[in-house]
Protein backbone atom coordinates (compact mmCIF):
# COMPACT_ATOMS: atom_id res chain seq x y z
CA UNK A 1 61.84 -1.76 -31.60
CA UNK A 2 59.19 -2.88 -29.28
CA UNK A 3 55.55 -1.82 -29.03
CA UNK A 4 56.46 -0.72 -25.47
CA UNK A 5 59.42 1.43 -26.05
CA UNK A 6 57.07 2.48 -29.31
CA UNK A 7 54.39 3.86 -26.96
CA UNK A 8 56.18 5.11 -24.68
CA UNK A 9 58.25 7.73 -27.06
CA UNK A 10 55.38 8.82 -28.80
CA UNK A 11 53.83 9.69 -25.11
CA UNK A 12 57.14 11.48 -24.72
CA UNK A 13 56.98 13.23 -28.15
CA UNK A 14 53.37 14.40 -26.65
CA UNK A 15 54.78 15.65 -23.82
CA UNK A 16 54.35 13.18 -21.38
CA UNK A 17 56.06 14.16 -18.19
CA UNK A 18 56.03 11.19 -16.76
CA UNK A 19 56.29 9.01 -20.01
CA UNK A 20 60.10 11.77 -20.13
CA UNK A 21 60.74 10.23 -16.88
CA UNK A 22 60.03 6.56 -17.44
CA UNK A 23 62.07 7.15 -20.97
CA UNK A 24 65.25 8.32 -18.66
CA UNK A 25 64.58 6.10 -16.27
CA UNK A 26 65.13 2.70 -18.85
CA UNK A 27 68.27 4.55 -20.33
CA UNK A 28 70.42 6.54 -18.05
CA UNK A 29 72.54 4.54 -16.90
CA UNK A 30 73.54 3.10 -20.18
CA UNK A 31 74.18 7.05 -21.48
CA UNK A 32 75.96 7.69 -17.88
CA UNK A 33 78.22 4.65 -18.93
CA UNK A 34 78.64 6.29 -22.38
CA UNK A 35 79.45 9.71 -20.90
CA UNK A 36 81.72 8.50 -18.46
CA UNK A 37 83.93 6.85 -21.60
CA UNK A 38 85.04 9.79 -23.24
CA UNK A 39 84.53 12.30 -19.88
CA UNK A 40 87.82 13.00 -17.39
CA UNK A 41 85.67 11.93 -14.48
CA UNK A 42 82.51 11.90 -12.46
CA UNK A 43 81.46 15.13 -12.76
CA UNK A 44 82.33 15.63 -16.46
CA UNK A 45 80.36 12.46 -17.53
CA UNK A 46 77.43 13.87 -15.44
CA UNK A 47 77.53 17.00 -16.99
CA UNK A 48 77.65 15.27 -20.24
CA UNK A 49 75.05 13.06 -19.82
CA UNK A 50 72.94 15.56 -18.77
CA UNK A 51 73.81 17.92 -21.51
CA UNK A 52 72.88 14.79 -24.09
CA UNK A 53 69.23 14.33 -22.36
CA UNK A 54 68.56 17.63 -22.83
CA UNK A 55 69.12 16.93 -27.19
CA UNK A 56 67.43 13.70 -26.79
CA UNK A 57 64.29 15.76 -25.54
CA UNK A 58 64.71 18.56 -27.91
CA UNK A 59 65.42 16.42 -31.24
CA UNK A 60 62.63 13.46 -29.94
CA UNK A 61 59.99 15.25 -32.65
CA UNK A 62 62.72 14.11 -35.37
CA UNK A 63 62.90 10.88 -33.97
CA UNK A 64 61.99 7.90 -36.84
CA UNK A 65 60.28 5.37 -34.91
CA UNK A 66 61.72 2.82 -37.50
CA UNK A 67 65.86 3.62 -36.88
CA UNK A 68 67.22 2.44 -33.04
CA UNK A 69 66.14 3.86 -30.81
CA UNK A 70 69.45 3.50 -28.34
CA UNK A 71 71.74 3.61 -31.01
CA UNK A 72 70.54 7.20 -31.83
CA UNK A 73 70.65 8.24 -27.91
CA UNK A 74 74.16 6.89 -27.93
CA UNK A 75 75.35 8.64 -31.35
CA UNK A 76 73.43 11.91 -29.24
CA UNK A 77 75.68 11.47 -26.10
CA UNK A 78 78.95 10.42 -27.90
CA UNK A 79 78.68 13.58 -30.38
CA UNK A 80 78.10 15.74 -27.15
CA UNK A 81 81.02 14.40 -25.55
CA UNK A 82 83.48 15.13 -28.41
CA UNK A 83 81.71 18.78 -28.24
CA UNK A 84 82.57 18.89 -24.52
CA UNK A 85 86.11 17.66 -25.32
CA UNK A 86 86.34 20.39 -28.03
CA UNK A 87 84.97 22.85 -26.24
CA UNK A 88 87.07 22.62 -23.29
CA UNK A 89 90.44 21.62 -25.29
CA UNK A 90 93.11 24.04 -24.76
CA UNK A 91 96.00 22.54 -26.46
CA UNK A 92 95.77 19.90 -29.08
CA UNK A 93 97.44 16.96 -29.60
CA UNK A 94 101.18 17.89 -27.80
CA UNK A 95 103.59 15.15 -28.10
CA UNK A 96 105.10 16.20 -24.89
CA UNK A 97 103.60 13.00 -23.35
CA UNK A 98 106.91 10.50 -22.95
CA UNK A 99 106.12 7.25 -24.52
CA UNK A 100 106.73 4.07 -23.06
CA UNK A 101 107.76 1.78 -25.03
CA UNK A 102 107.78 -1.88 -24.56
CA UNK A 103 110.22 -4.25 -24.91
CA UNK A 104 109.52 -7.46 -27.17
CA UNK A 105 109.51 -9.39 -24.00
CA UNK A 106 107.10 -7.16 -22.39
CA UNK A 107 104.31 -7.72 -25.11
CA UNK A 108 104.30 -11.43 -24.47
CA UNK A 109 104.04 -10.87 -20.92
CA UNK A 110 101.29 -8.49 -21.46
CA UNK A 111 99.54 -11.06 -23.92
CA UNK A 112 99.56 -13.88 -21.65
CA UNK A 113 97.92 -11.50 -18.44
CA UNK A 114 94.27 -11.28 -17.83
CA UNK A 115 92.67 -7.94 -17.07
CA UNK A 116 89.30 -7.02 -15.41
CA UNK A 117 86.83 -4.35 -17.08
CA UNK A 118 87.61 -1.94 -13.54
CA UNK A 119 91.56 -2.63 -14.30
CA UNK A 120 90.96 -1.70 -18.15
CA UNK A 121 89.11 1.28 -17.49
CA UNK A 122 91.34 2.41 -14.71
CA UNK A 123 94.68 2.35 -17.58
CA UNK A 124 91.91 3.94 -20.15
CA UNK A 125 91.22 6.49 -17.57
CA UNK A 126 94.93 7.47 -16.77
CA UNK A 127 96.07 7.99 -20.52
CA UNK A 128 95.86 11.63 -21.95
CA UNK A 129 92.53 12.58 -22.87
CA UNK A 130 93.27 12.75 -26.96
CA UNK A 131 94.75 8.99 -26.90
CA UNK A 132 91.69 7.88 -25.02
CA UNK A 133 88.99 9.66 -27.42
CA UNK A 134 90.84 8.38 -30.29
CA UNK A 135 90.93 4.52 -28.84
CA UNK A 136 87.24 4.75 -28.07
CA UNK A 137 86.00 5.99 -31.11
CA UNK A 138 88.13 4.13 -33.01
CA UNK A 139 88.11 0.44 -30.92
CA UNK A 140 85.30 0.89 -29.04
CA UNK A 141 82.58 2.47 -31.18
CA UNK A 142 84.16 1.69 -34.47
CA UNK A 143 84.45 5.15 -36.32
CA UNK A 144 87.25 5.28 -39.41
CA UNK A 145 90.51 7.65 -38.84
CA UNK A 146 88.32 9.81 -41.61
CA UNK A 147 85.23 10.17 -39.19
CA UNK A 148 87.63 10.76 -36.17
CA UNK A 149 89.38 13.15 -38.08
CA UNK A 150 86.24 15.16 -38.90
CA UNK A 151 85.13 15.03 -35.54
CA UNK A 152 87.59 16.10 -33.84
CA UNK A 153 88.64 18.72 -35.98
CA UNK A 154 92.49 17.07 -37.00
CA UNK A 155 93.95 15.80 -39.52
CA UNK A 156 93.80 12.13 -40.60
CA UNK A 157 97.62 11.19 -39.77
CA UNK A 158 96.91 12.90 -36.09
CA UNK A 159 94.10 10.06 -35.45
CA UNK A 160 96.37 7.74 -36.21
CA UNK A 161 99.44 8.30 -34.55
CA UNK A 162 97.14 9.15 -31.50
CA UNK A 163 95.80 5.42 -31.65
CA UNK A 164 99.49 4.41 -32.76
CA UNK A 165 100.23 6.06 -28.97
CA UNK A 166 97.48 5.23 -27.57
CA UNK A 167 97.73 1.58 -27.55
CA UNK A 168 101.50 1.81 -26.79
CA UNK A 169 100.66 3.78 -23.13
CA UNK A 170 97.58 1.54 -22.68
CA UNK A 171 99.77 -1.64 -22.88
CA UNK A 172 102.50 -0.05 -20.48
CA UNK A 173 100.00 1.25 -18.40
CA UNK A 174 98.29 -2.59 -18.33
CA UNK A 175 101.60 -4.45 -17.73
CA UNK A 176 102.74 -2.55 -15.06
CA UNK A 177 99.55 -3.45 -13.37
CA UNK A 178 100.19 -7.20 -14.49
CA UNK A 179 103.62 -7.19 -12.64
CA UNK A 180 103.92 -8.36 -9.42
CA UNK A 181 104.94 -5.57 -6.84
CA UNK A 182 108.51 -5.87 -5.24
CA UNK A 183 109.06 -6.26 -1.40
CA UNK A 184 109.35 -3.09 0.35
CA UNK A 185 112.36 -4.59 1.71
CA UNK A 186 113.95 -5.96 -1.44
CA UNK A 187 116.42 -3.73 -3.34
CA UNK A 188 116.99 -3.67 -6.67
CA UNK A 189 120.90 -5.27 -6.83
CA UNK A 190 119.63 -8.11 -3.82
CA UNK A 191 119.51 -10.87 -6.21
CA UNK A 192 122.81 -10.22 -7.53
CA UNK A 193 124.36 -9.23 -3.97
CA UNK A 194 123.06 -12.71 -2.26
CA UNK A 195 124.01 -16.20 -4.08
């Protein structure tokens, strides 16, 4: 940790109004980003982000200036946002969601595609809230199927058939956007109709 980043959190364990504001300033964008990973939208992340300054602030004084500084912000905001998901989760894990599932063929099609951050997040955004916690603590931020369990509340064998899901939905949802669109005007049987 720098001297700067040093000085400027013991200034906020002080009190430091603006030193709080120069603090939020260097990192909220980086906890919005974190919020917005596990959050079903804007406004969610926002509230979640917001929610997590307000423990940063309160649990500063507990702070150890020689642990990461970011890394503790981010285990702050990603433990709110699995609060906020538990909070507001009304039925757990259904398996009423139909799975796709891909054909061999599919896969290799889906391997040899190329995918932007916006299209990844986009398919990450548009698969049922449990698969997407799961796949982002488990891919993303590296926690075991034991920690997720815990977490979440579920049992062990839940976390993993959520990833198991997960993934499968992610790489529909992902090579659907890699195939090209068909004419408006083309029907499905014109191939076979014309010779």
């Amino acid at each position: 940790m720098d001297q700067a980043l040093k000085d400027l959190l013991e200034r906020c364990k002080a009190g430091e109004r603006s030193a709080q504001t120069a603090l939020y300033d260097r990192l909220s964008s980086k906890v919005f980003s974190t919020a917005l990973r596990y959050a079903n939208g804007h406004d969610e992340a926002l509230d979640i982000a917001q929610e997590s300054w307000v423990k940063v602030f309160r649990h500063l004084p507990k702070f150890k200036l020689y642990n990461s500084f970011e890394a503790w912000v981010r285990r702050i905001t990603v433990n709110t946002a699995i609060t906020h998901y538990r909070r507001n989760l009304k039925h757990r894990y259904h398996d009423d969601v139909t799975e796709t599932l891909a054909t061999p063929a599919d896969w290799e099609a889906s391997k040899q595609a190329e995918f932007t951050m916006e299209e990844i997040q986009t398919a990450m955004n548009a698969l049922p809230r449990g698969y997407r916690t799961v796949i982002q603590l488990y891919l993303v931020d590296g926690y075991s199927h034991k920690e997720i369990a815990e977490m979440l509340g579920v049992d062990i064998n839940t976390s993993k058939s959520q990833l198991s899901r997960g993934r499968k939905q992610l790489q529909a949802l992902l090579l659907n956007m890699a195939r090209p669109a068909k004419p408006a005007n083309e029907r499905p049987d014109d191939k076979k109709l014309n010779p």
